[in-house]
PDB file of N, CA and C in Angstrom:
ATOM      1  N   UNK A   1     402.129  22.022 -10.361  1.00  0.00           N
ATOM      2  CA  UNK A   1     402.532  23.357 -10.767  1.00  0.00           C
ATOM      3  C   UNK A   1     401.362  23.999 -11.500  1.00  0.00           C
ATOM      4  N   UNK A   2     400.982  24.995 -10.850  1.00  0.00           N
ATOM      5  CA  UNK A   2     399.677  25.797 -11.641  1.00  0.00           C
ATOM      6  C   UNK A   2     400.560  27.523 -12.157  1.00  0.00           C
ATOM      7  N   UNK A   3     400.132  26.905 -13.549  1.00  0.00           N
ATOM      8  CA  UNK A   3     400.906  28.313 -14.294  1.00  0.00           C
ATOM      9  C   UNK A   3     399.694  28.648 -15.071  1.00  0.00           C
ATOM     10  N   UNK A   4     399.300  30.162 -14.542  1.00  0.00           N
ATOM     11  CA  UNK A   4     398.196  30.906 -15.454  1.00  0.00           C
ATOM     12  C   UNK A   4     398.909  31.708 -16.574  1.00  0.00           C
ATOM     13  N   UNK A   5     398.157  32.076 -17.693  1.00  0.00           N
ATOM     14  CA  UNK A   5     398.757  32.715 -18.926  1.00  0.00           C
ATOM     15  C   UNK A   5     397.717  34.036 -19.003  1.00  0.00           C
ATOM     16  N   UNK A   6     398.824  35.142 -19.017  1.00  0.00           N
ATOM     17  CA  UNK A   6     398.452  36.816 -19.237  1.00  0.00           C
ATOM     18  C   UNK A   6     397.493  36.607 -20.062  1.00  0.00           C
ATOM     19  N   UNK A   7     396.023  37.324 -20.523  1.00  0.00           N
ATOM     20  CA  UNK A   7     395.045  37.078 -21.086  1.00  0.00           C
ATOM     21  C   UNK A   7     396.180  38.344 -22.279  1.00  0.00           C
ATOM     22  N   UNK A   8     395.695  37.795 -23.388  1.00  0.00           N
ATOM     23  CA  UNK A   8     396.717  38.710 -24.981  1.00  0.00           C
ATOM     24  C   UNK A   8     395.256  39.880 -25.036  1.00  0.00           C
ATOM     25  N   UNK A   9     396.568  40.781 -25.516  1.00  0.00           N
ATOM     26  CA  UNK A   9     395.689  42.150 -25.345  1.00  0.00           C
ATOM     27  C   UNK A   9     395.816  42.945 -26.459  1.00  0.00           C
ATOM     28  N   UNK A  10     394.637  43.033 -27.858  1.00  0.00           N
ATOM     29  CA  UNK A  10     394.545  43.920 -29.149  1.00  0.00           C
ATOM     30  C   UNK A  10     394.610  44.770 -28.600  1.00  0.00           C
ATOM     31  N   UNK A  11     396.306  45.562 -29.431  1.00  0.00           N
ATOM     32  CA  UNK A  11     395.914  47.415 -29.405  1.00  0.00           C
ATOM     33  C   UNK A  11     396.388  47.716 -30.997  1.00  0.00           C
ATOM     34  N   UNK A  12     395.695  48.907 -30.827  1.00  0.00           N
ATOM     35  CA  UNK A  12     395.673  49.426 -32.293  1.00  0.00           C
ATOM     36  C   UNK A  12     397.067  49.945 -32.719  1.00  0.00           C
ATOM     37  N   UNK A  13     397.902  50.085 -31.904  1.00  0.00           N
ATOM     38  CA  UNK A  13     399.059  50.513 -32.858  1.00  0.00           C
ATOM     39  C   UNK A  13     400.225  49.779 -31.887  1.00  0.00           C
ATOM     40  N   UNK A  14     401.135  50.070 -32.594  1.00  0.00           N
ATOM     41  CA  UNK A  14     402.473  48.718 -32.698  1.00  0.00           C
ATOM     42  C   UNK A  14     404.072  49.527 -32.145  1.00  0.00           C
ATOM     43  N   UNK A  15     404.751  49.097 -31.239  1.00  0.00           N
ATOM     44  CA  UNK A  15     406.224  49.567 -31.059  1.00  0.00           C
ATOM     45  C   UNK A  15     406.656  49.866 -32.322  1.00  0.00           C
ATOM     46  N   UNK A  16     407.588  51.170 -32.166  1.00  0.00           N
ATOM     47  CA  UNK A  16     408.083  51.976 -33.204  1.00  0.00           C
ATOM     48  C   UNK A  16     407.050  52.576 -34.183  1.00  0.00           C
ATOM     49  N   UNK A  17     405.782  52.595 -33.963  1.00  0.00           N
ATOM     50  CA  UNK A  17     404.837  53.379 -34.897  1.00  0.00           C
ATOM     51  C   UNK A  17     404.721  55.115 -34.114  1.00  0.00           C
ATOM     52  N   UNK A  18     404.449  56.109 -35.339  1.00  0.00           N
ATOM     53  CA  UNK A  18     404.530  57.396 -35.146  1.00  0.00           C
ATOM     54  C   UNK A  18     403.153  57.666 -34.922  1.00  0.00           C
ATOM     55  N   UNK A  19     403.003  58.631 -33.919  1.00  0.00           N
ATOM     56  CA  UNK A  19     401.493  58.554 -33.574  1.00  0.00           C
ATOM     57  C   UNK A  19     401.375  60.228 -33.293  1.00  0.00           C
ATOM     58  N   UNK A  20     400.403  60.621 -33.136  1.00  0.00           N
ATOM     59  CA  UNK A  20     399.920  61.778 -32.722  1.00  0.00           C
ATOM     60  C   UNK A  20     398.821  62.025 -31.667  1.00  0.00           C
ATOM     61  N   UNK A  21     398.728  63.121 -30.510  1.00  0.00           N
ATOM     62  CA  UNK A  21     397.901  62.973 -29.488  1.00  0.00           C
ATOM     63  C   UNK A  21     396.428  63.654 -30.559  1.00  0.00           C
ATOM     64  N   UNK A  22     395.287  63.004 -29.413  1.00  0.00           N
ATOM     65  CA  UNK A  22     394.320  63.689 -30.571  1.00  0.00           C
ATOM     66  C   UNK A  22     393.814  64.997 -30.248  1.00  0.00           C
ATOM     67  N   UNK A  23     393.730  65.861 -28.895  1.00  0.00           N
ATOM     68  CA  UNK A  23     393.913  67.216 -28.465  1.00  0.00           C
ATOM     69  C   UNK A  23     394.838  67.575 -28.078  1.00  0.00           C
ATOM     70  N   UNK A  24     395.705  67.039 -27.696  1.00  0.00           N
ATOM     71  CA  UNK A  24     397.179  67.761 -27.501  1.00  0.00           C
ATOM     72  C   UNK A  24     398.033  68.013 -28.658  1.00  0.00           C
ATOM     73  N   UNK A  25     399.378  69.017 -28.430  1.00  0.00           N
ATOM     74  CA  UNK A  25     400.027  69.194 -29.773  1.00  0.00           C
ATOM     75  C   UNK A  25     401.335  68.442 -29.532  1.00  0.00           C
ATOM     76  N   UNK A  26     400.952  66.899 -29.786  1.00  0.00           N
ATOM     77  CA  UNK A  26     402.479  66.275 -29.575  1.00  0.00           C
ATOM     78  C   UNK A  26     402.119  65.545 -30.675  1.00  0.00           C
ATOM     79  N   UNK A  27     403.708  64.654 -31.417  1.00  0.00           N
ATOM     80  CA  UNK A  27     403.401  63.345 -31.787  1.00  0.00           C
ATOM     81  C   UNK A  27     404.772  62.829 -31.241  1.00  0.00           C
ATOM     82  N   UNK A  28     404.911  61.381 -31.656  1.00  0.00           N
ATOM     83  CA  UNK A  28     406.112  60.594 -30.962  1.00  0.00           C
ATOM     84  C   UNK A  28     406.063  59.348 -31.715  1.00  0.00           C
ATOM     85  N   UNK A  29     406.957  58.632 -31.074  1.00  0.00           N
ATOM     86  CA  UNK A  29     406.972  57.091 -31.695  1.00  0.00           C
ATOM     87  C   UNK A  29     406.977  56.181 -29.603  1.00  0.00           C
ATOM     88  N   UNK A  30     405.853  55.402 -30.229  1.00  0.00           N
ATOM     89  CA  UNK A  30     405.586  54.299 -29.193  1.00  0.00           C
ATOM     90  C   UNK A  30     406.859  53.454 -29.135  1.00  0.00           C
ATOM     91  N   UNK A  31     407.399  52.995 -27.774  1.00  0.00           N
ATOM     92  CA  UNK A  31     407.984  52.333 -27.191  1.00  0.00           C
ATOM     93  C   UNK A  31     407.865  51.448 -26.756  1.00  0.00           C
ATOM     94  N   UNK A  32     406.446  51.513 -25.839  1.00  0.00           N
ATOM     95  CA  UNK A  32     406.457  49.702 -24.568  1.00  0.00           C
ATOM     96  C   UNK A  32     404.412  50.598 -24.720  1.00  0.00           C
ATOM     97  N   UNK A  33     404.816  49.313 -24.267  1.00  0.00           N
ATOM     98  CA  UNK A  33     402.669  49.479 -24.345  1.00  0.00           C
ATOM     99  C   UNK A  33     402.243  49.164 -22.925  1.00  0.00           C
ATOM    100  N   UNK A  34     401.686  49.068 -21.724  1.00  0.00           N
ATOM    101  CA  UNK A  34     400.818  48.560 -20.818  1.00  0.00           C
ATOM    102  C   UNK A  34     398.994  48.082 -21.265  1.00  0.00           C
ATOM    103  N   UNK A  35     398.794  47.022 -21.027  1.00  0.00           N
ATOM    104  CA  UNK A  35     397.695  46.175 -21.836  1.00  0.00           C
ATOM    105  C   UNK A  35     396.581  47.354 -21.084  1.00  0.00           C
ATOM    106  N   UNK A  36     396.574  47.770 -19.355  1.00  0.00           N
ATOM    107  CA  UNK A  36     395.404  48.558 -19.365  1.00  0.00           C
ATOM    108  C   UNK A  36     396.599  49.871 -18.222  1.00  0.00           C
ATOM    109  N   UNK A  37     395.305  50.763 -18.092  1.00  0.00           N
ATOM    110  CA  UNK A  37     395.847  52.040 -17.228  1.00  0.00           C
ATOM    111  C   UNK A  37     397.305  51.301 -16.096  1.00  0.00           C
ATOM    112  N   UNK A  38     398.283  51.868 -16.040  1.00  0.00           N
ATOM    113  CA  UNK A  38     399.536  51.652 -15.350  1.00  0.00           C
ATOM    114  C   UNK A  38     399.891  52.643 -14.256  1.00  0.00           C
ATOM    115  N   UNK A  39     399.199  53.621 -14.008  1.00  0.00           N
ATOM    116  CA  UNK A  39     400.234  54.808 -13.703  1.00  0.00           C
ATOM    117  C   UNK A  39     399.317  55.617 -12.196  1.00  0.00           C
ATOM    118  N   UNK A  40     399.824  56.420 -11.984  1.00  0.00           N
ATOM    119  CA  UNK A  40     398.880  57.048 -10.401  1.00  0.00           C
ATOM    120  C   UNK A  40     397.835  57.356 -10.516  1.00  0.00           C
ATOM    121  N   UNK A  41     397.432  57.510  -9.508  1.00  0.00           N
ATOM    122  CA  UNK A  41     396.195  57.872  -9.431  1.00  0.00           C
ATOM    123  C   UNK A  41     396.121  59.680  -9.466  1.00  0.00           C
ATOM    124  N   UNK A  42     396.691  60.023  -9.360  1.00  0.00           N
ATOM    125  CA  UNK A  42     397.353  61.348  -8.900  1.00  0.00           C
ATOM    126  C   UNK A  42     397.482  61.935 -10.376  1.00  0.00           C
ATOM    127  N   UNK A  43     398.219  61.038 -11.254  1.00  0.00           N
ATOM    128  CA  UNK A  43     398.380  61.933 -12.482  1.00  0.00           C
ATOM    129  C   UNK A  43     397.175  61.558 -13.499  1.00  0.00           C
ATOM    130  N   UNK A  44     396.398  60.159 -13.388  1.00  0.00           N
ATOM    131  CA  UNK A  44     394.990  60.192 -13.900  1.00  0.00           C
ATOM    132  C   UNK A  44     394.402  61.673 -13.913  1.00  0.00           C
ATOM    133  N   UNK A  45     394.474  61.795 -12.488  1.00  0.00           N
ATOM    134  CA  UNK A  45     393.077  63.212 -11.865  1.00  0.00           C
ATOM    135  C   UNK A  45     393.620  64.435 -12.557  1.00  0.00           C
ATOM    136  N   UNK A  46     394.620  64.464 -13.112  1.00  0.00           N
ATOM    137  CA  UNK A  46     395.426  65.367 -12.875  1.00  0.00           C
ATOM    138  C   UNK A  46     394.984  65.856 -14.915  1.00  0.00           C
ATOM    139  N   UNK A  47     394.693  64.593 -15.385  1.00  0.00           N
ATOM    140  CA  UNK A  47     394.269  64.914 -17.448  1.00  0.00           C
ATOM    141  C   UNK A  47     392.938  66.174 -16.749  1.00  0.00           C
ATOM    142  N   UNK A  48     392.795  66.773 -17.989  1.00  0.00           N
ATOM    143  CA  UNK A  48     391.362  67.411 -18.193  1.00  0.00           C
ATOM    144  C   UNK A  48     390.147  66.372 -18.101  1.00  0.00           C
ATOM    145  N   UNK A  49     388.958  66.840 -16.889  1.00  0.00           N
ATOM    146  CA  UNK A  49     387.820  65.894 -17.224  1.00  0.00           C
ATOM    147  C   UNK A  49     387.333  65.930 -18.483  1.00  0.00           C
ATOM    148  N   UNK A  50     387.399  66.185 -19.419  1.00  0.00           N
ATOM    149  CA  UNK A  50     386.406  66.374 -21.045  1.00  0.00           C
ATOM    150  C   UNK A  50     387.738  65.193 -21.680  1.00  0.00           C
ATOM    151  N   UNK A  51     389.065  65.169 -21.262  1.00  0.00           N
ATOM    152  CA  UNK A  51     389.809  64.217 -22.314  1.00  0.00           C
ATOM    153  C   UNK A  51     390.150  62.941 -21.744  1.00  0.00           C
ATOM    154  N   UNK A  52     390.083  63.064 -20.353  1.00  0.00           N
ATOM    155  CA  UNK A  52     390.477  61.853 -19.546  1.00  0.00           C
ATOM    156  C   UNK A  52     390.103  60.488 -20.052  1.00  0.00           C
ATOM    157  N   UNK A  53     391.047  59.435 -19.912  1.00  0.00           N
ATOM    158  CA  UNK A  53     390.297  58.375 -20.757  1.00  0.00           C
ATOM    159  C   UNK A  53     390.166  57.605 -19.826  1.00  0.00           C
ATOM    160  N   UNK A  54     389.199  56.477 -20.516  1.00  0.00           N
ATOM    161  CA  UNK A  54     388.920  55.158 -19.470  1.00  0.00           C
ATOM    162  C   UNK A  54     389.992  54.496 -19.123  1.00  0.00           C
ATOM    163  N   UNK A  55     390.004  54.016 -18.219  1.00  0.00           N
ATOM    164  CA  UNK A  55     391.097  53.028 -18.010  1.00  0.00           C
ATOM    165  C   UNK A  55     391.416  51.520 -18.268  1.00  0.00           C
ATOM    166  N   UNK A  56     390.752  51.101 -19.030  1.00  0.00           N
ATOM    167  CA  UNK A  56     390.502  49.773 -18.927  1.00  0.00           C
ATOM    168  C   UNK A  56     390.555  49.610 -20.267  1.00  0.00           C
ATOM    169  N   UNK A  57     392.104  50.221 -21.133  1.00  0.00           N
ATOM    170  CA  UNK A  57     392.606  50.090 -22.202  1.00  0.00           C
ATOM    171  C   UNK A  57     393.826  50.122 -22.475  1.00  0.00           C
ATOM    172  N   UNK A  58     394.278  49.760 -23.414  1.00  0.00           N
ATOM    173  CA  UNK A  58     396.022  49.453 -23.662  1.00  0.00           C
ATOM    174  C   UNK A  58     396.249  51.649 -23.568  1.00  0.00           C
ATOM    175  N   UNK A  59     397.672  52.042 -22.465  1.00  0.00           N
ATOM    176  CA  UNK A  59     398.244  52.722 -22.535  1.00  0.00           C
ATOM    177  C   UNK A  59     399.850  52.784 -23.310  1.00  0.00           C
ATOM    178  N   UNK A  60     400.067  53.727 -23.618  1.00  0.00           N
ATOM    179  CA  UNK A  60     400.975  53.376 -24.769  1.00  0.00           C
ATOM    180  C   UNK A  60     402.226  54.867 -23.774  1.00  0.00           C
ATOM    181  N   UNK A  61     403.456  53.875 -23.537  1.00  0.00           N
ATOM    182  CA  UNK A  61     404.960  54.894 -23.392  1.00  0.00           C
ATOM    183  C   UNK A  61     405.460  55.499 -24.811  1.00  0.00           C
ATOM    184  N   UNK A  62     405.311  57.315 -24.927  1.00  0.00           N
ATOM    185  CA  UNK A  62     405.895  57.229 -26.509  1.00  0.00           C
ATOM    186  C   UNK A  62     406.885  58.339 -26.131  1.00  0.00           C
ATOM    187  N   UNK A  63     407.642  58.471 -27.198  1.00  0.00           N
ATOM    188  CA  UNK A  63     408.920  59.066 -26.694  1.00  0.00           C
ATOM    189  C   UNK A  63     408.227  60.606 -27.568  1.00  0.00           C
ATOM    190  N   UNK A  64     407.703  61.579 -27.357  1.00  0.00           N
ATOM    191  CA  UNK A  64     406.998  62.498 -27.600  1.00  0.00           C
ATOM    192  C   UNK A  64     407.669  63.806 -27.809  1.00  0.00           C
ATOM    193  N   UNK A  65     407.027  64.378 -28.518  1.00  0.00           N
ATOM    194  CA  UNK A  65     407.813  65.856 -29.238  1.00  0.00           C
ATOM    195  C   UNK A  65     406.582  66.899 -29.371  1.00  0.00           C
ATOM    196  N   UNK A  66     407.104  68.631 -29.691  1.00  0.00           N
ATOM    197  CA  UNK A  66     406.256  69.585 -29.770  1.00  0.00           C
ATOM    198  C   UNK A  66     407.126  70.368 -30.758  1.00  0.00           C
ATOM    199  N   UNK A  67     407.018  71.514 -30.890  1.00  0.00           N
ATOM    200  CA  UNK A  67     407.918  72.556 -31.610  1.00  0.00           C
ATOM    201  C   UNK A  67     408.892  73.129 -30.404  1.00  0.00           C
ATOM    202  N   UNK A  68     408.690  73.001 -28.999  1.00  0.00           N
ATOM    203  CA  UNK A  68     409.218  73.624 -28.472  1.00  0.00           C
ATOM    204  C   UNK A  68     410.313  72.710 -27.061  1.00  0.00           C
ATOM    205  N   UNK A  69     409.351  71.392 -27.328  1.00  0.00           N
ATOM    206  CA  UNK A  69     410.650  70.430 -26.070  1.00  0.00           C
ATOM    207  C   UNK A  69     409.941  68.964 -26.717  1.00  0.00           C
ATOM    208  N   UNK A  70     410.890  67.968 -26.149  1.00  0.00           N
ATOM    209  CA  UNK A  70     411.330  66.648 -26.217  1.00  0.00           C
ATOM    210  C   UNK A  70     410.957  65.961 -24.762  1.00  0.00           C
ATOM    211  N   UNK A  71     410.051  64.696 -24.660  1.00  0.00           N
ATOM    212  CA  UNK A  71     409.707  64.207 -23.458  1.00  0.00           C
ATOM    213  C   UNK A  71     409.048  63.090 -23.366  1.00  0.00           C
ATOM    214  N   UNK A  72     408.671  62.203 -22.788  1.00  0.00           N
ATOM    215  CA  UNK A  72     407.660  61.164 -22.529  1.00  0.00           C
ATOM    216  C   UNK A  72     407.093  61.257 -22.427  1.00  0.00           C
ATOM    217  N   UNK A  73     405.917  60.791 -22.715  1.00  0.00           N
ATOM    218  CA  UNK A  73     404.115  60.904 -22.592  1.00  0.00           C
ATOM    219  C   UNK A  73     403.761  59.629 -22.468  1.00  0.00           C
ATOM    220  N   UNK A  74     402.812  59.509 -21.676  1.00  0.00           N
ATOM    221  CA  UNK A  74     401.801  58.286 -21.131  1.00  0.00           C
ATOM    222  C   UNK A  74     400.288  58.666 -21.867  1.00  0.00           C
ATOM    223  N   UNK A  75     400.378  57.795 -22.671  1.00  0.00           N
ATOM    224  CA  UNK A  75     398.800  57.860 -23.677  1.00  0.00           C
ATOM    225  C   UNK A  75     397.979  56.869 -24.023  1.00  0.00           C
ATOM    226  N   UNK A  76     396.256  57.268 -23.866  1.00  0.00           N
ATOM    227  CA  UNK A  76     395.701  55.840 -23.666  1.00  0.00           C
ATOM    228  C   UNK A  76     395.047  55.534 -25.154  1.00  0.00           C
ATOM    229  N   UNK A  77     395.042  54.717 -25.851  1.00  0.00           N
ATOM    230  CA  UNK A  77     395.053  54.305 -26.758  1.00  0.00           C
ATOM    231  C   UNK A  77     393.925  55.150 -27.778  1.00  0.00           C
ATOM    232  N   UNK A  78     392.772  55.631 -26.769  1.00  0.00           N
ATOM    233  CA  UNK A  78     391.845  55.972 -27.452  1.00  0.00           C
ATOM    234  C   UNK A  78     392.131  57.636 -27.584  1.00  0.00           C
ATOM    235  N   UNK A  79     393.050  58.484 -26.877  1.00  0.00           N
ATOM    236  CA  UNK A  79     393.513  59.726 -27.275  1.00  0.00           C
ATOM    237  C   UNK A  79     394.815  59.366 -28.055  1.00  0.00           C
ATOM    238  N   UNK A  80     394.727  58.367 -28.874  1.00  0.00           N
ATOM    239  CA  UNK A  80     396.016  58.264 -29.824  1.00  0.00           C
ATOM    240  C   UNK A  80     395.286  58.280 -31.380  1.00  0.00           C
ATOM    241  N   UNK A  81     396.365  58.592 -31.976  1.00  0.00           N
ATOM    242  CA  UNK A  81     396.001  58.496 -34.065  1.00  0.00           C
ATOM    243  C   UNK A  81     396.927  58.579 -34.673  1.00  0.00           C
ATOM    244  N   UNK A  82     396.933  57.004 -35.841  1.00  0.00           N
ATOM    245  CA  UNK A  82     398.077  57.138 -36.248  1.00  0.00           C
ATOM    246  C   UNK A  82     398.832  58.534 -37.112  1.00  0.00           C
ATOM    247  N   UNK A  83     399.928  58.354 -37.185  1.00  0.00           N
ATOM    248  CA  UNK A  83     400.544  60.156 -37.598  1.00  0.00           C
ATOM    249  C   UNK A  83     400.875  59.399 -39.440  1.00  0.00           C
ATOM    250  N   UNK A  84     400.202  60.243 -40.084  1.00  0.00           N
ATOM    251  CA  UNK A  84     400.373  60.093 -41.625  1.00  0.00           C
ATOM    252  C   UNK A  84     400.988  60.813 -42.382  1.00  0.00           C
ATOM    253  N   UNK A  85     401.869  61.837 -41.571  1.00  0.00           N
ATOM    254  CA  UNK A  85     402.817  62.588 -41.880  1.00  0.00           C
ATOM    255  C   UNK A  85     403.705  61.975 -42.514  1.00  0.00           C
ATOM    256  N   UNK A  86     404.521  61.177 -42.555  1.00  0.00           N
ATOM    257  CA  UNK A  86     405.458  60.241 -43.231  1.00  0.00           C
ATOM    258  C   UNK A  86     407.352  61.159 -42.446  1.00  0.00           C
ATOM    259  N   UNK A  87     406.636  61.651 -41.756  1.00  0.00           N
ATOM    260  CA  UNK A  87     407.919  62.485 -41.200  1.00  0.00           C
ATOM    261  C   UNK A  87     408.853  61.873 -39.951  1.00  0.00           C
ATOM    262  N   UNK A  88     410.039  61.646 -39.996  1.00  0.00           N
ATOM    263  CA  UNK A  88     410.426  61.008 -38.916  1.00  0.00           C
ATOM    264  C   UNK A  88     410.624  62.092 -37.558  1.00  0.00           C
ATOM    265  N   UNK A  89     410.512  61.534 -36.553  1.00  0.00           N
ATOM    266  CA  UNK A  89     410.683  62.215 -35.135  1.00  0.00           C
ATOM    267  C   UNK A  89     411.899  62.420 -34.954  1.00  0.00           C
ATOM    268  N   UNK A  90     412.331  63.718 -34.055  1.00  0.00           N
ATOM    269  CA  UNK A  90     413.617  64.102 -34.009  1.00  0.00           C
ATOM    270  C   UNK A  90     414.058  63.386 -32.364  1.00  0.00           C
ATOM    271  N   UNK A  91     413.177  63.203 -31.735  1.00  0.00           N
ATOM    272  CA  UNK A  91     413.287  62.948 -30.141  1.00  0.00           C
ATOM    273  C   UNK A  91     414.812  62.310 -30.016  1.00  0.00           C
ATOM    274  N   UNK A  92     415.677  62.509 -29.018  1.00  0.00           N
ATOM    275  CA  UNK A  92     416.959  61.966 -29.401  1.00  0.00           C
ATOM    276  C   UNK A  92     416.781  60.480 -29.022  1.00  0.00           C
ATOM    277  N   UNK A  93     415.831  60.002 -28.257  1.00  0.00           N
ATOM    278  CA  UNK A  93     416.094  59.248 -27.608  1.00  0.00           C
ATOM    279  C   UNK A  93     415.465  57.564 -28.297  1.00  0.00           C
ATOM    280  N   UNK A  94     414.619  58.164 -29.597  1.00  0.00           N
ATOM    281  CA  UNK A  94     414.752  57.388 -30.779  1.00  0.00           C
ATOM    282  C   UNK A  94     415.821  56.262 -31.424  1.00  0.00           C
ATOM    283  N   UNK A  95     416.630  57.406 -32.018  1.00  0.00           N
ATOM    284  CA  UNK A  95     418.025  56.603 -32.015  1.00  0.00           C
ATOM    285  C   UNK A  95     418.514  55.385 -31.278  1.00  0.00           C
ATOM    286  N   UNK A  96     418.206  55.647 -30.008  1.00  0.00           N
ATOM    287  CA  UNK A  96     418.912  54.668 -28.803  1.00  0.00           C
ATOM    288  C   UNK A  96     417.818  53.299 -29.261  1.00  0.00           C
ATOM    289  N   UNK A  97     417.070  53.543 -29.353  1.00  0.00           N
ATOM    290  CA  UNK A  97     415.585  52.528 -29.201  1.00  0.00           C
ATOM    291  C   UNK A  97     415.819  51.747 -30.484  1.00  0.00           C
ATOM    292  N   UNK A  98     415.403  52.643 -31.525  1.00  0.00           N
ATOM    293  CA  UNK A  98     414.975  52.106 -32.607  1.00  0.00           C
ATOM    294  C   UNK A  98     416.027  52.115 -34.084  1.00  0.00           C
ATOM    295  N   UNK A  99     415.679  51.692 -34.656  1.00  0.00           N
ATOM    296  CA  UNK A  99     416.521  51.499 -36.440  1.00  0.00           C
ATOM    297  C   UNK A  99     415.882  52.343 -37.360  1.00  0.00           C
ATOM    298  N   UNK A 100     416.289  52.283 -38.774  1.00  0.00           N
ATOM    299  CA  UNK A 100     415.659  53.388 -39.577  1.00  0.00           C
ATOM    300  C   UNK A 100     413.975  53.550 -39.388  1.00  0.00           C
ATOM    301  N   UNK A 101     413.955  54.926 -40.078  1.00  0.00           N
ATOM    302  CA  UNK A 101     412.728  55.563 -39.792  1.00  0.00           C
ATOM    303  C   UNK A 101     411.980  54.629 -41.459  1.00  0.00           C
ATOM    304  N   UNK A 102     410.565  53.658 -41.557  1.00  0.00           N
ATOM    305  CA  UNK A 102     409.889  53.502 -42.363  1.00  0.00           C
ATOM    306  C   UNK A 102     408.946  54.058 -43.469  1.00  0.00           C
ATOM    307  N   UNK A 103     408.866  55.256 -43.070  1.00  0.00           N
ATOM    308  CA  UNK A 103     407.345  55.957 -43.687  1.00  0.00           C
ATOM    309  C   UNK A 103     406.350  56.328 -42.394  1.00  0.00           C
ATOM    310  N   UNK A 104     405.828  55.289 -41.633  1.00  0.00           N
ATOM    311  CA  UNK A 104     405.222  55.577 -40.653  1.00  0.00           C
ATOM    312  C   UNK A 104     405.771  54.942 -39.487  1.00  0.00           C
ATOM    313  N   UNK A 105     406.547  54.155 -39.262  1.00  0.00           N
ATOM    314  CA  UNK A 105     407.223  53.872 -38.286  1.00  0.00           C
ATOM    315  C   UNK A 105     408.697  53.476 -38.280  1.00  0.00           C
ATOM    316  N   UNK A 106     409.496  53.112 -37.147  1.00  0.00           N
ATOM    317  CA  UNK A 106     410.817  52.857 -37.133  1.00  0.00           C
ATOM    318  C   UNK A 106     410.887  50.981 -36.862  1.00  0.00           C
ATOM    319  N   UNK A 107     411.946  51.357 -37.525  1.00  0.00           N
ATOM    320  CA  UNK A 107     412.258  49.513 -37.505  1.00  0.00           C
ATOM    321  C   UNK A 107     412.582  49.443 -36.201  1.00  0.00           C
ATOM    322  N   UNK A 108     412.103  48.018 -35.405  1.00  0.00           N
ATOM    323  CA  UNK A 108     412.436  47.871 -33.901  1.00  0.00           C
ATOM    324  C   UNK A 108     413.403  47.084 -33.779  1.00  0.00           C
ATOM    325  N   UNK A 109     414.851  46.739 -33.132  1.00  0.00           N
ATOM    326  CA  UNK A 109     416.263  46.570 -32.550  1.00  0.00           C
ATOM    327  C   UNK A 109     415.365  45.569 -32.445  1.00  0.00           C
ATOM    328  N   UNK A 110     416.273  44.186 -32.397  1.00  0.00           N
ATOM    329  CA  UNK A 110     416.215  42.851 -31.393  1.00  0.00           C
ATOM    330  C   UNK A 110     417.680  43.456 -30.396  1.00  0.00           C
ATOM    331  N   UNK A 111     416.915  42.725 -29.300  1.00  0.00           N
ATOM    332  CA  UNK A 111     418.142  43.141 -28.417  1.00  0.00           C
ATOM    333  C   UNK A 111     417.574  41.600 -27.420  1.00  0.00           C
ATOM    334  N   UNK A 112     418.968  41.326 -27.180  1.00  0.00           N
ATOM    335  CA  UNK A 112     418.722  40.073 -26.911  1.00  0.00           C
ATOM    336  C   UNK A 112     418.838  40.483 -25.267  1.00  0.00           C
ATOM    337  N   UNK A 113     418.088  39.284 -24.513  1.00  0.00           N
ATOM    338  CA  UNK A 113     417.498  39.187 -22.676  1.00  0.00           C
ATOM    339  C   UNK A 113     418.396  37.533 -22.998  1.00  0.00           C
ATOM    340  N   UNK A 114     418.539  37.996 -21.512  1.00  0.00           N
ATOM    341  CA  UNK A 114     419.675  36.757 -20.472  1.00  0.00           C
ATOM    342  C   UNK A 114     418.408  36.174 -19.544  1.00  0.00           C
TER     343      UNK A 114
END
């Protein structure tokens, strides 16, 4: 039986931490992480060339907010910063995910797998 092991992958910020984009006007709280780029090729091409990031870094699922709508964002680690606002996110979909709001992040649910 040959069993290889996922190479472990440092990223700078952690499930349930509040983050902010660093040219865009969103912030959110991280959800699930992908260790490097996950997503099309189609919506890569699709960032601005001046912000586009490399790919060959932890992307981060965050449940994302503006003043004006509520949504998901796909963000690569290096257009992320942590949010020092101390303000919790209104996104509804928070709630479902996560436990109280910390200061800078939300406490993360154990939820138990079969």
């Amino acid at each position: 039986m040959n069993l290889s092991m996922k190479e472990l992958i440092e990223t700078n910020y952690s499930i349930g931490q509040v983050v902010r984009h660093k040219y865009l006007d969103f912030r959110g709280v991280i959800f699930d992480v992908d260790p490097e780029f996950n997503n099309t090729e189609e919506w890569y091409q699709s960032i601005p060339q001046q912000i586009r990031p490399r790919k060959d870094q932890p992307f981060y699922h965050v449940f994302a907010e503006n003043d004006d709508v509520f949504y998901t964002a796909y963000v690569s680690q290096q257009n992320l910063i942590a949010d020092d606002s101390n303000s919790p996110v209104d996104h509804p979909d928070v709630k479902e995910f996560f436990g109280p709001f910390k200061g800078q992040s939300y406490e993360v649910r154990e939820t138990s797998r079969n």
